[in-house]
Protein backbone atom coordinates (compact mmCIF):
# COMPACT_ATOMS: atom_id res chain seq x y z
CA UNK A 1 0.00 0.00 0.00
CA UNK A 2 2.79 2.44 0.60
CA UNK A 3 4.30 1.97 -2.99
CA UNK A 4 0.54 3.75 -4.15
CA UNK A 5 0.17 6.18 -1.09
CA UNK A 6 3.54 7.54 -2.57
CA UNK A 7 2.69 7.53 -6.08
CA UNK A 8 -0.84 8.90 -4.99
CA UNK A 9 0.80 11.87 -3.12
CA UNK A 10 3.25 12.73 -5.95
CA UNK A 11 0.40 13.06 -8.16
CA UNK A 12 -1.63 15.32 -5.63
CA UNK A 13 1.16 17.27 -5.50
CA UNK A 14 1.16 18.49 -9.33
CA UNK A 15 -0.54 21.70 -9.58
CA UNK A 16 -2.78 20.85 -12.48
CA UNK A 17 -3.84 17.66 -11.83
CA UNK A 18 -4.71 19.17 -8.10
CA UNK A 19 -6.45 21.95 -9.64
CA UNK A 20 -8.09 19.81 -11.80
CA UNK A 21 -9.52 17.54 -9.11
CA UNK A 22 -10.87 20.40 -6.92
CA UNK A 23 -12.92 21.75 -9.98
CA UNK A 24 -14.25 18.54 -10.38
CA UNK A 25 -15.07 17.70 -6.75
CA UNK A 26 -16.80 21.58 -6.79
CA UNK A 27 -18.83 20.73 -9.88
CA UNK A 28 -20.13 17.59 -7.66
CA UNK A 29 -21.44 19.17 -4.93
CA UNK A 30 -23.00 21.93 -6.69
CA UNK A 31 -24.74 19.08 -8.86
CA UNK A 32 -26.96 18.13 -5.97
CA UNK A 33 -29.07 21.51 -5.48
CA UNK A 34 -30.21 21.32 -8.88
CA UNK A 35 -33.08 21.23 -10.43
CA UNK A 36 -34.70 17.16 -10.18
CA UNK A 37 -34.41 17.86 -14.02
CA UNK A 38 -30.89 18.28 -13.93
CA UNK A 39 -29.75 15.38 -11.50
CA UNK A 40 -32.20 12.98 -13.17
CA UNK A 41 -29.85 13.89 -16.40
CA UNK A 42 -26.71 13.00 -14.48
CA UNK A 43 -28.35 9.46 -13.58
CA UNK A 44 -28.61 9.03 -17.67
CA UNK A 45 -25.12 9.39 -18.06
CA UNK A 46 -24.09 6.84 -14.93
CA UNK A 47 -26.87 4.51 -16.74
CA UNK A 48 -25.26 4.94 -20.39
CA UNK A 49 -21.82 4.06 -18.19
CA UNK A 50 -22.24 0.74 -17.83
CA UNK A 51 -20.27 -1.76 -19.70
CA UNK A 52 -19.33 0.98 -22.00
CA UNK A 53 -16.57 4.42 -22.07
CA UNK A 54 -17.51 6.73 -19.79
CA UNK A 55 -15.52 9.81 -22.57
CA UNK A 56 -18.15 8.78 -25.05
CA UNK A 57 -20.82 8.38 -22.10
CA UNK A 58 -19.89 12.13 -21.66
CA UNK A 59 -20.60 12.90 -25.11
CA UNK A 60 -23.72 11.36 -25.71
CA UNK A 61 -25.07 13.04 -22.56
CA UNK A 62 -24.51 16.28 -24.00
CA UNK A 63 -25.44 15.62 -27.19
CA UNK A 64 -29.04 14.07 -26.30
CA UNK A 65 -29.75 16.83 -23.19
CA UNK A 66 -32.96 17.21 -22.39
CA UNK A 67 -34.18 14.34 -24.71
CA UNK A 68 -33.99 12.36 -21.61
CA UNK A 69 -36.63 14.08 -20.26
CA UNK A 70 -39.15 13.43 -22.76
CA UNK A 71 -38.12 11.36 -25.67
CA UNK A 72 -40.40 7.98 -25.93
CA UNK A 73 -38.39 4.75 -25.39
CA UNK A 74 -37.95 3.96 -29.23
CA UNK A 75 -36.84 7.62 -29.96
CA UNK A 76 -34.12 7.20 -27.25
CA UNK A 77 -33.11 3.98 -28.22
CA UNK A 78 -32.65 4.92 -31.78
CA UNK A 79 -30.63 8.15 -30.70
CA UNK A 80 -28.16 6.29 -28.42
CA UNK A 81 -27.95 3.47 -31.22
CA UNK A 82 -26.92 6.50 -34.01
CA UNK A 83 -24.45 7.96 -31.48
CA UNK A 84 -22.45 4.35 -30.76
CA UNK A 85 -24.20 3.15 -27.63
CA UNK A 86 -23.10 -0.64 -27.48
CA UNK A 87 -26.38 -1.26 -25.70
CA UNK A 88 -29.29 1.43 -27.18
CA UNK A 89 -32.58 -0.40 -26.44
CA UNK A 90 -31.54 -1.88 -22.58
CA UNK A 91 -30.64 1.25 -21.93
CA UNK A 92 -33.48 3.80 -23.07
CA UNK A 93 -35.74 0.77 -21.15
CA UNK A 94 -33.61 1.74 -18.14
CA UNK A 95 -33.75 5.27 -18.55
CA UNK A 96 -37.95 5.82 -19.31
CA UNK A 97 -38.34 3.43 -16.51
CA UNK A 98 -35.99 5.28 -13.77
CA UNK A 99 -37.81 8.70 -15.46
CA UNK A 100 -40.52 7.76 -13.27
CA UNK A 101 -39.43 8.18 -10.21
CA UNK A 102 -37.42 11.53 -11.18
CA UNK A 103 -38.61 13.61 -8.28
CA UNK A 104 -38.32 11.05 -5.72
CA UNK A 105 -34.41 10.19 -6.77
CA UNK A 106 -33.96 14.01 -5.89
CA UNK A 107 -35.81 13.58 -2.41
CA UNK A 108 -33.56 10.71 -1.63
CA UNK A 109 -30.62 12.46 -2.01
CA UNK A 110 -31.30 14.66 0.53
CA UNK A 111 -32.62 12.25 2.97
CA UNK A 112 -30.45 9.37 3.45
CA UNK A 113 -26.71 8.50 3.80
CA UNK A 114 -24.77 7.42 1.23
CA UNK A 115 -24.62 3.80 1.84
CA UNK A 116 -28.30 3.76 2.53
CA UNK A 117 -28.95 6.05 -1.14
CA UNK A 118 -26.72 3.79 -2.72
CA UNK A 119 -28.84 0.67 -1.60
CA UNK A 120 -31.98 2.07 -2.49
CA UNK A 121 -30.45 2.99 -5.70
CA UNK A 122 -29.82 -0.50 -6.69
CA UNK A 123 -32.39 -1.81 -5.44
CA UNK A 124 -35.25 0.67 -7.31
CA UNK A 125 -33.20 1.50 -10.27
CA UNK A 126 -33.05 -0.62 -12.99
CA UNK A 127 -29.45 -0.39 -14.87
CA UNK A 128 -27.56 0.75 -11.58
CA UNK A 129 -24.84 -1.91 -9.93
CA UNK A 130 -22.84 -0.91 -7.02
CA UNK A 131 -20.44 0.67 -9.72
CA UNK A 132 -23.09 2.89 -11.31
CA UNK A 133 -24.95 4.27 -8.32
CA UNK A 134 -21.69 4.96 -6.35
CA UNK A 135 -20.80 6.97 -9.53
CA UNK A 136 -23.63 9.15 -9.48
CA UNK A 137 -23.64 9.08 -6.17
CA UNK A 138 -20.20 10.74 -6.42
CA UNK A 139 -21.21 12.99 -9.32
CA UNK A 140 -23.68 14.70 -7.00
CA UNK A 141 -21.75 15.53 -4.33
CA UNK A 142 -21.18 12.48 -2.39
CA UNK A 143 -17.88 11.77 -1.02
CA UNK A 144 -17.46 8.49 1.10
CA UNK A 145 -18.19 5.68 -1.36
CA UNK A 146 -16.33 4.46 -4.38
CA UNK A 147 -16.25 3.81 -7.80
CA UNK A 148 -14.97 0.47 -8.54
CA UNK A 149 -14.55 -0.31 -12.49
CA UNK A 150 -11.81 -3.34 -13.69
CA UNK A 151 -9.53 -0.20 -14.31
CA UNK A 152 -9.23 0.57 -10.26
CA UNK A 153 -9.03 -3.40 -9.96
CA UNK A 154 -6.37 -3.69 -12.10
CA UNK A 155 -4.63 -0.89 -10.26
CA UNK A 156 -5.20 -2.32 -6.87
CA UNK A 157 -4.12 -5.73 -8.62
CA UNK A 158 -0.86 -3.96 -9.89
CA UNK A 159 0.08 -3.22 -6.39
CA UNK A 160 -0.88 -6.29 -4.72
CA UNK A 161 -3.55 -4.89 -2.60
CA UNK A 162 -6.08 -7.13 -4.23
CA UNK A 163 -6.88 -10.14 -6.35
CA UNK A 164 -8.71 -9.66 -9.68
CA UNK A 165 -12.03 -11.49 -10.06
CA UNK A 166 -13.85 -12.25 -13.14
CA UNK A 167 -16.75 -10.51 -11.78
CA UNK A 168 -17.46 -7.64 -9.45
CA UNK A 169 -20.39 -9.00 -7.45
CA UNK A 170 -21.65 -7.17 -4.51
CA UNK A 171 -19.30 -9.08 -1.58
CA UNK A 172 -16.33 -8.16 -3.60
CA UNK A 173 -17.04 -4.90 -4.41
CA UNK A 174 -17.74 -4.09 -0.77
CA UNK A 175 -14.36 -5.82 0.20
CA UNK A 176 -12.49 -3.51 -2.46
CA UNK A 177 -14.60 -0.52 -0.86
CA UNK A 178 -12.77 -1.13 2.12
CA UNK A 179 -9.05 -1.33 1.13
CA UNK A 180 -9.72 1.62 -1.13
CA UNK A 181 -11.11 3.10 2.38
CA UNK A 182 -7.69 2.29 4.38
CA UNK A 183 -5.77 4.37 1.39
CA UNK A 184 -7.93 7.41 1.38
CA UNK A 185 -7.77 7.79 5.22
CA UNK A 186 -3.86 6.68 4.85
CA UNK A 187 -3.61 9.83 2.77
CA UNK A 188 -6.38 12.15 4.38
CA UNK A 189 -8.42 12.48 1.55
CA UNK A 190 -12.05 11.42 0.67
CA UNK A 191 -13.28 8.36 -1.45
CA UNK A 192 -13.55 10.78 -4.38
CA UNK A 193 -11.00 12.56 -4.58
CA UNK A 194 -9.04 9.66 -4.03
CA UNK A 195 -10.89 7.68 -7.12
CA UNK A 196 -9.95 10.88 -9.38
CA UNK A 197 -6.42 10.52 -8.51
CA UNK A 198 -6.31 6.69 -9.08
CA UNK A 199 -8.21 7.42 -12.48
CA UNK A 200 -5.93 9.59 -13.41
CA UNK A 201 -2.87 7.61 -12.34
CA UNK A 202 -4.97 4.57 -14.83
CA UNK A 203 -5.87 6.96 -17.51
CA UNK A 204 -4.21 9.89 -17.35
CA UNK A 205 -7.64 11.99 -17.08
CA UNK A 206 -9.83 13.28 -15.13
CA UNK A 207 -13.47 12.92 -16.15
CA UNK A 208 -16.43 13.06 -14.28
């Protein structure tokens, strides 16, 4: 763990990548007193994340907007298929179905803790894992869970502080939750800023 908590802190330390991360973490928590509109949007994009690139996740969110606010199910589906989606018609299901229960996602967030949002979340929303809600959980302003993908697994894998599985089921994510825990109180940081850092140490970007 030491070998990362170094590597972690020498990223930290650049003054872009830092200044990059506090913009981001900023744009998170102002995400949450928007409009139900607006977060219900951000759940699209953590929906359309799923199996697939969250850069071209990005893009399709901005290029459909407010279309997933009112476009029928077969308009959606034939918009994400045009713009690349790998999976166009599970996912406009999952989106007109979660569009629903729009102003009630935006009540939650206000009224429980993370773990129990995040719970509810999978539980009531059809096309969020543990990986998907945690992200939107983190995308509104949420800062004590994490995002686990294969690219943080193979990172934790790199530096023996896990075994990879060949799938992320709920016990293992959990277990992973916790190591990535350890290292963000190790290095006095939060869940999320610590998963931008570890992105970017993957990827070499920041997204959201």
């Amino acid at each position: 763990m030491e070998e990362l908590i170094k590597l972690v802190k020498n990223i930290s330390k650049k003054p872009e990548v830092k200044r990059l991360v506090d913009l981001r973490i900023r744009e998170f928590h102002s995400k949450r007193t928007k409009p139900a509109n607006e977060i219900f949007k951000e759940l699209c994009f953590c929906i359309l994340t799923a199996n697939f690139n969250a850069e071209r996740s990005i893009k399709i969110q901005k290029k459909i907007g407010d279309g997933f606010l009112n476009m029928t199910e077969k308009q959606l589906a034939k918009k994400l298929k045009n713009l690349g989606h790998r999976f166009p018609n599970a996912r406009a299901g999952y989106i007109v179905e979660a569009r629903k229960q729009k102003n009630l996602i935006k009540k939650i967030l206000n009224q429980k803790n993370e773990q129990e949002t995040r719970e509810w979340l999978v539980k009531n929303i059809k096309g969020l894992g543990y990986k998907e809600a945690s992200h939107f959980l983190r995308n509104t302003g949420f800062e004590n869970i994490a995002i686990i993908d294969f690219h943080i697994i193979d990172l934790l894998t790199k530096f023996r502080l896990t075994k990879k599985p060949k799938t992320l089921g709920k016990k293992k994510y959990l277990e992973t939750e916790k190591t990535l825990k350890k290292l963000s109180e190790k290095l006095n940081t939060s869940l999320a800023r610590l998963d931008l850092y570890l992105w970017y140490i993957e990827t070499g970007k920041i997204l959201k």
